[in-house]
Protein backbone atom coordinates (compact mmCIF):
# COMPACT_ATOMS: atom_id res chain seq x y z
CA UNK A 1 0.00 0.00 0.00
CA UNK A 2 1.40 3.18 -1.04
CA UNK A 3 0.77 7.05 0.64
CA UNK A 4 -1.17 9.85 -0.73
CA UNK A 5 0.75 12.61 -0.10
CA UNK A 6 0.25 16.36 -0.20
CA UNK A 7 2.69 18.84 0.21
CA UNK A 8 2.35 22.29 1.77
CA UNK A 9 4.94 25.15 1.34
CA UNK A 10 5.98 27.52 3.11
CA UNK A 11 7.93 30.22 1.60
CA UNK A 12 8.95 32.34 4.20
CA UNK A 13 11.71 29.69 5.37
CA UNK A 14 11.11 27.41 2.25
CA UNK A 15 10.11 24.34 4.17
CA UNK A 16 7.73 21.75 3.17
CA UNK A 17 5.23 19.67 5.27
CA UNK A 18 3.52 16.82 4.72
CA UNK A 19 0.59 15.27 5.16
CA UNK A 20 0.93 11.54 4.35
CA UNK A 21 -2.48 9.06 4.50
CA UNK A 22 -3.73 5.83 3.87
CA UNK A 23 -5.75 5.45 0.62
CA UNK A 24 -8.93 5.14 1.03
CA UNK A 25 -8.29 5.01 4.99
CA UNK A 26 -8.79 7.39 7.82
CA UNK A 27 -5.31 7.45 9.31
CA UNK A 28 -2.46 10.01 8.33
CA UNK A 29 1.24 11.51 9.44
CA UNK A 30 1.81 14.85 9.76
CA UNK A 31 6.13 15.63 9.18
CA UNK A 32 7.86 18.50 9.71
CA UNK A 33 5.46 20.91 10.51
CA UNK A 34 5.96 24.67 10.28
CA UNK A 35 5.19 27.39 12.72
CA UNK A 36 5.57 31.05 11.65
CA UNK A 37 7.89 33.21 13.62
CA UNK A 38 8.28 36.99 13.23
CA UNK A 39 12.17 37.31 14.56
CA UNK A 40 11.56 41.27 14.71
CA UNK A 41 8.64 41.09 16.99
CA UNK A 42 9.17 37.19 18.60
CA UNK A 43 5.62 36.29 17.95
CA UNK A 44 4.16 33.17 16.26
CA UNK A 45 1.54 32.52 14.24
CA UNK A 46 -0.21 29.25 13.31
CA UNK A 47 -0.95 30.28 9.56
CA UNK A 48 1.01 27.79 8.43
CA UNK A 49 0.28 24.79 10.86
CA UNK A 50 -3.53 26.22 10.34
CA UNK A 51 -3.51 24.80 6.69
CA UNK A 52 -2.68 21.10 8.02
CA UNK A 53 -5.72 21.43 10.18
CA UNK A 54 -7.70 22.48 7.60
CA UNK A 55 -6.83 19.55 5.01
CA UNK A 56 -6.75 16.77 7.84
CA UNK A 57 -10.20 18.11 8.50
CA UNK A 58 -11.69 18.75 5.52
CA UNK A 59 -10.21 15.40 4.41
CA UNK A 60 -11.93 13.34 7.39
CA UNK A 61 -8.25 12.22 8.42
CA UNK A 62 -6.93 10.97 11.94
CA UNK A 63 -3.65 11.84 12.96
CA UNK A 64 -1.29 8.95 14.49
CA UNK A 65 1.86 10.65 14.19
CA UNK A 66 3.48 14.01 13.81
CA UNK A 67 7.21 13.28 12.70
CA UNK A 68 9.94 14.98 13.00
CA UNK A 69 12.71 14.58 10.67
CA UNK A 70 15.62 16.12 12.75
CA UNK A 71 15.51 19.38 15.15
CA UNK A 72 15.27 21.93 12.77
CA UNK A 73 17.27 25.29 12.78
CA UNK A 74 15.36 27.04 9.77
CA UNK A 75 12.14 27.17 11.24
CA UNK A 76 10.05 26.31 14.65
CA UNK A 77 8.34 23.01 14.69
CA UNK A 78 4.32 23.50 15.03
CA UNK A 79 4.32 20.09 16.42
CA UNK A 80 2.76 20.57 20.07
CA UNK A 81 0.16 22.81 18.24
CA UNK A 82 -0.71 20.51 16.00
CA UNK A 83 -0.94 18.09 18.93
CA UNK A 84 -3.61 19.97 20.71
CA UNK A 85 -5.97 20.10 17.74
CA UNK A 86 -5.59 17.33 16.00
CA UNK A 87 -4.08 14.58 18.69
CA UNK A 88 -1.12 12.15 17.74
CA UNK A 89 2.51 11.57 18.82
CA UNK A 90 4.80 14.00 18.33
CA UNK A 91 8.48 11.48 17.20
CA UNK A 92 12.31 11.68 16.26
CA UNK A 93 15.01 9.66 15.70
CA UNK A 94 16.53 8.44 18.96
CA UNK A 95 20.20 10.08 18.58
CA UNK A 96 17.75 13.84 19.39
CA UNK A 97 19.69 13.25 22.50
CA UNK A 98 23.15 13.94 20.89
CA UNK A 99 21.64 17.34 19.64
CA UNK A 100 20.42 17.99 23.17
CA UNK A 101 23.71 17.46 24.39
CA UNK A 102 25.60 19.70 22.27
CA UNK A 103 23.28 22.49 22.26
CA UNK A 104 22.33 22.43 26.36
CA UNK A 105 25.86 24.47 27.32
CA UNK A 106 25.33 26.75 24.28
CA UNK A 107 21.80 27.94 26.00
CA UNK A 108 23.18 27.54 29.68
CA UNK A 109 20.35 25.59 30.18
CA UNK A 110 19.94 24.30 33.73
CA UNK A 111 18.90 20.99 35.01
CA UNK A 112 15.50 20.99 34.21
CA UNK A 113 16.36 20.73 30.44
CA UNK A 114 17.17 17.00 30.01
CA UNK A 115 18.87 15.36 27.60
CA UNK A 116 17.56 12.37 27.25
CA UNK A 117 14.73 12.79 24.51
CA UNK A 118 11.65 12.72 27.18
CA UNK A 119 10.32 15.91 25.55
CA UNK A 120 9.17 13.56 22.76
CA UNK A 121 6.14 10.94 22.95
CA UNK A 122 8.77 8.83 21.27
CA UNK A 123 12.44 7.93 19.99
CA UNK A 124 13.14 6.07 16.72
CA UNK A 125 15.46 3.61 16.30
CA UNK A 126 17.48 2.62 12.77
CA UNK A 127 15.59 0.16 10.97
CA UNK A 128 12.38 0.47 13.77
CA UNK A 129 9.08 -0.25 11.55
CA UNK A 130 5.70 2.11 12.42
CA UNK A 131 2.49 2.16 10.67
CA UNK A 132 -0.25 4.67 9.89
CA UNK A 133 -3.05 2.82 9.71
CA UNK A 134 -2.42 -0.05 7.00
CA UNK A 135 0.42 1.80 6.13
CA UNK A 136 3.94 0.26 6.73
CA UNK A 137 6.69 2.76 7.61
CA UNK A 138 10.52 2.37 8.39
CA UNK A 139 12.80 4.60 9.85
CA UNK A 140 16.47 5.12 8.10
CA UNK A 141 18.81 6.52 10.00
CA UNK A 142 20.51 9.42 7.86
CA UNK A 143 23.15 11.51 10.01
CA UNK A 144 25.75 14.18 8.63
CA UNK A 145 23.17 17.18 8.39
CA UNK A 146 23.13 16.26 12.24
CA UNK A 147 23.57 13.52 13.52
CA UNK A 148 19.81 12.86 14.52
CA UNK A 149 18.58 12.84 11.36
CA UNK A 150 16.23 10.29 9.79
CA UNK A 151 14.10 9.72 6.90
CA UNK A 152 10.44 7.94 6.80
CA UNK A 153 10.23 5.20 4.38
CA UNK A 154 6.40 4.54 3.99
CA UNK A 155 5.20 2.50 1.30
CA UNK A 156 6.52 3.74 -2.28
CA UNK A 157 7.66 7.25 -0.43
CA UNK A 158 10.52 8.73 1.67
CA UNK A 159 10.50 11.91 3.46
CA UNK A 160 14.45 12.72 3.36
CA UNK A 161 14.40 15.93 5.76
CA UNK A 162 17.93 18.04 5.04
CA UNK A 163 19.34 15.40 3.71
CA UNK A 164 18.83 15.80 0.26
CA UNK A 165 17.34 18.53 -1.72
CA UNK A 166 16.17 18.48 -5.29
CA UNK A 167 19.04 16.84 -7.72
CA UNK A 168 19.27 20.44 -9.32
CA UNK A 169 20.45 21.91 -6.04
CA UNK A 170 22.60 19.50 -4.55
CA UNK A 171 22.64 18.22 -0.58
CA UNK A 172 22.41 19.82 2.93
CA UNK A 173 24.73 21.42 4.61
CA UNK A 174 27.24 19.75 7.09
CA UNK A 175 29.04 22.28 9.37
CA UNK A 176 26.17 22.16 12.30
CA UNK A 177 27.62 20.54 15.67
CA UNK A 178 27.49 17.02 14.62
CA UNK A 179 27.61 17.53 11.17
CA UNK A 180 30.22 14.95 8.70
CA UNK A 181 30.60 15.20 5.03
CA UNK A 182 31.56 11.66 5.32
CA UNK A 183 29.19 10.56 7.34
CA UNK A 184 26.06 12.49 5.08
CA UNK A 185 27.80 10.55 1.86
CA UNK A 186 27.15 7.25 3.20
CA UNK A 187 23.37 8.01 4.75
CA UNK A 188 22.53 9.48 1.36
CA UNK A 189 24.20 6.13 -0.03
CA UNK A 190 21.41 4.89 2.11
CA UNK A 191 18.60 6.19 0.57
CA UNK A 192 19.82 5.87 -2.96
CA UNK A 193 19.76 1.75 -2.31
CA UNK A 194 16.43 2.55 -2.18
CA UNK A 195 14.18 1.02 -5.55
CA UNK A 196 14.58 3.15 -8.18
CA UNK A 197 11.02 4.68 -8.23
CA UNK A 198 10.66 5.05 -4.86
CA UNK A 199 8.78 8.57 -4.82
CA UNK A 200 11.48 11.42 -2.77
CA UNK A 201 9.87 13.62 -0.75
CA UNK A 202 12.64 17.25 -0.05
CA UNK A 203 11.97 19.81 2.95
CA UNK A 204 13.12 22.40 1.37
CA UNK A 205 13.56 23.70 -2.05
CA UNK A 206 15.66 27.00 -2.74
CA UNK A 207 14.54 26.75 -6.11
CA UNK A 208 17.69 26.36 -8.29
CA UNK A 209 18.65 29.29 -10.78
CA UNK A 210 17.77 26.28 -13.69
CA UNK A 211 13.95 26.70 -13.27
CA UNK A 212 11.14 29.26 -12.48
CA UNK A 213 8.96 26.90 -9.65
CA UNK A 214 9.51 24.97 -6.50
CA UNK A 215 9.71 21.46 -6.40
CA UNK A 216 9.96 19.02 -3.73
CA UNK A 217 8.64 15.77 -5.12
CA UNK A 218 11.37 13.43 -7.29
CA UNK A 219 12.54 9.65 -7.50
CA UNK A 220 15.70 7.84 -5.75
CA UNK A 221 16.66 7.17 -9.84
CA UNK A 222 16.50 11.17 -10.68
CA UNK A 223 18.88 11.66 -7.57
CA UNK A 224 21.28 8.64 -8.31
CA UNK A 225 21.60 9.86 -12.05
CA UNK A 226 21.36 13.83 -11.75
CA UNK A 227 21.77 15.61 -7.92
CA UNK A 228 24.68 17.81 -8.88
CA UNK A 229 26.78 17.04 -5.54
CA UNK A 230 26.05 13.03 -5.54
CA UNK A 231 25.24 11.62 -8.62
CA UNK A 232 26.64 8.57 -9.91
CA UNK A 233 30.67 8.23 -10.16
CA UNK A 234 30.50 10.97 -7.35
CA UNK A 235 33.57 9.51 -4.91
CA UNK A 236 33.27 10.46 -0.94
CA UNK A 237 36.56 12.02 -1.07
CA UNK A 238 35.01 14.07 -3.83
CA UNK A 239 32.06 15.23 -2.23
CA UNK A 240 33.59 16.01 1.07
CA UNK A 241 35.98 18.30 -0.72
CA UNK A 242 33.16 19.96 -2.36
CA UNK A 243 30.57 20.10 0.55
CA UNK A 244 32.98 21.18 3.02
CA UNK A 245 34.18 23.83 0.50
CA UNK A 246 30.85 25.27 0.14
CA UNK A 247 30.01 25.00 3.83
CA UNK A 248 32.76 28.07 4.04
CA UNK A 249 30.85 29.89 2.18
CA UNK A 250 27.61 29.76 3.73
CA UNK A 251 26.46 31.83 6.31
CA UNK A 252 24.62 30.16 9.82
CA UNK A 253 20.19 30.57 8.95
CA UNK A 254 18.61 32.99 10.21
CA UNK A 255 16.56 31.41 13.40
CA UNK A 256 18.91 28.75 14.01
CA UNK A 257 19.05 30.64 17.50
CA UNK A 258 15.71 30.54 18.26
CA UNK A 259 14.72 27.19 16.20
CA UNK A 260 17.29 25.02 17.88
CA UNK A 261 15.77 25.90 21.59
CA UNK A 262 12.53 25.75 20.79
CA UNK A 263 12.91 22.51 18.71
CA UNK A 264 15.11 20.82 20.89
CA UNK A 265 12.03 20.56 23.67
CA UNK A 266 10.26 19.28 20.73
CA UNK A 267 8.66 22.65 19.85
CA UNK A 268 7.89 23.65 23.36
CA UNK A 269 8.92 26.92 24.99
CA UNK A 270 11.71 27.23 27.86
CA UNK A 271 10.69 27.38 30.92
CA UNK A 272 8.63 30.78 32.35
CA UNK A 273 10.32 33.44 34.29
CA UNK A 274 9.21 34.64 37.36
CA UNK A 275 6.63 37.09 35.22
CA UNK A 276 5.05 34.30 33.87
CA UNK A 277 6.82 34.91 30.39
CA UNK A 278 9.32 32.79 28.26
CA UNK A 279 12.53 33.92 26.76
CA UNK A 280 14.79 32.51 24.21
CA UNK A 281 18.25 33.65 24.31
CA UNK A 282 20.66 35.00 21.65
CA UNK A 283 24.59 34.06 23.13
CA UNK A 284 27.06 37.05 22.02
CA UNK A 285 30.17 36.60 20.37
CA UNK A 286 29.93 32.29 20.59
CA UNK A 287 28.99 31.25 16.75
């Protein structure tokens, strides 16, 4: 049995969410939700995660899962949001802790923070099946963006995360704490063992200079034969030189500062000062 799948984008940090359901069934996934944050002002709005609601609704779906493909530092997750309206558990791959761990001392966090993944209804193994509905899922471990990340195989689909991108633009980035060149060569090696026409699903598309639209939907055979960093004949040694080359170049995204804490506590706020309000906190002189 293979997904329906729709896609919703969101252009303001160029992410993509999916909704991901059993045909003909009642049962869905909701990954990598979005929820809008105005860095000038610090408030949120639910525009984005508002849309989900709409097409689970208007679709008759149930949601069993809202998956997270790694902690994101692009964008703030909607995921407890969506949680509230809609129900299901909010999930990562298990190595979340690792990115908990690293970014704790960064944020001074104190000992209520743990790092231990608790903040998430629950951990993913490598290889640890799921289901939504009649659907059968998988989870693939896929570090080197961080090294938490995973990818959803369900049916005929995979939801790569950062991992990937369209073949026209190339792979993510590596130079996060965590990150490997090496490491992302193999995981994408991963998902390219996949069958050929096993449908790709990106998070983000920066739309390459070749064409006028986004795209986020292509096959495990387009990226073996065409993604401009990894294509076939591609060596690791190769595509560390050139990944790490371009990481140089790039400069840190925008609310990685504010993502990262947020998402971390699986898109819940720090704690509450004494005025009953909740900060997130910008470290000087550190990145």
């Amino acid at each position: 049995m293979n997904p329906q799948v729709k896609g919703f984008f969101d252009e303001a940090t160029f992410t993509i969410s999916y909704v991901v359901a059993e045909p003909g069934g009642g049962r869905c996934a909701i990954v990598d939700p979005v929820l809008d944050y105005d860095a000038k002002s610090g408030r949120r709005r639910t525009r984005s995660a508002d849309a989900l609601i709409a097409y689970v609704r208007e679709q008759g779906l149930a949601v069993e899962w809202i998956l997270e493909t790694h902690a994101h530092a692009d964008h703030m997750t909607a995921a407890p949001y969506l949680q509230e309206k809609l129900g299901g558990r909010i999930a990562i791959g298990a190595h979340i802790t690792k990115v908990q761990a690293a970014f704790k001392p960064l944020f001074n966090e104190d000992e209520r923070f743990r790092t231990d993944g608790s903040q998430f209804d629950h951990l993913f193994a490598d290889g640890e099946a799921f289901s939504i509905g009649a659907l059968a899922g998988r989870v693939l471990h896929t570090p080197g963006h961080t090294p938490a990340c995973v990818a959803y195989a369900i049916g005929d689909a995979v939801f790569v995360g950062d991992t990937l991108f369209m073949p026209d633009y190339g792979t993510a980035r590596c130079d996060f704490p965590g990150g490997d060149a090496a490491t992302l060569y193999r995981s994408i090696g991963r998902l390219l063992a996949l069958p050929d026409a096993t449908r790709m699903f990106m998070c983000h598309d920066y739309r390459s200079p070749t064409r006028d639209v986004y795209a986020w939907e292509t096959t495990v055979l387009e990226q073996r034969k065409h993604n401009v960093h990894v294509h076939e004949g591609v060596s690791e040694a190769e595509f560390v030189r050139l990944r790490t080359a371009r990481d140089a170049t790039l400069d840190l995204p925008a609310l990685i500062l504010p993502s990262i804490q947020v998402n971390m506590r699986a898109g819940r706020n720090p704690p509450p000062e004494s005025n009953g309000v909740s900060y997130l906190k910008i470290p000087l002189d550190v990145l």
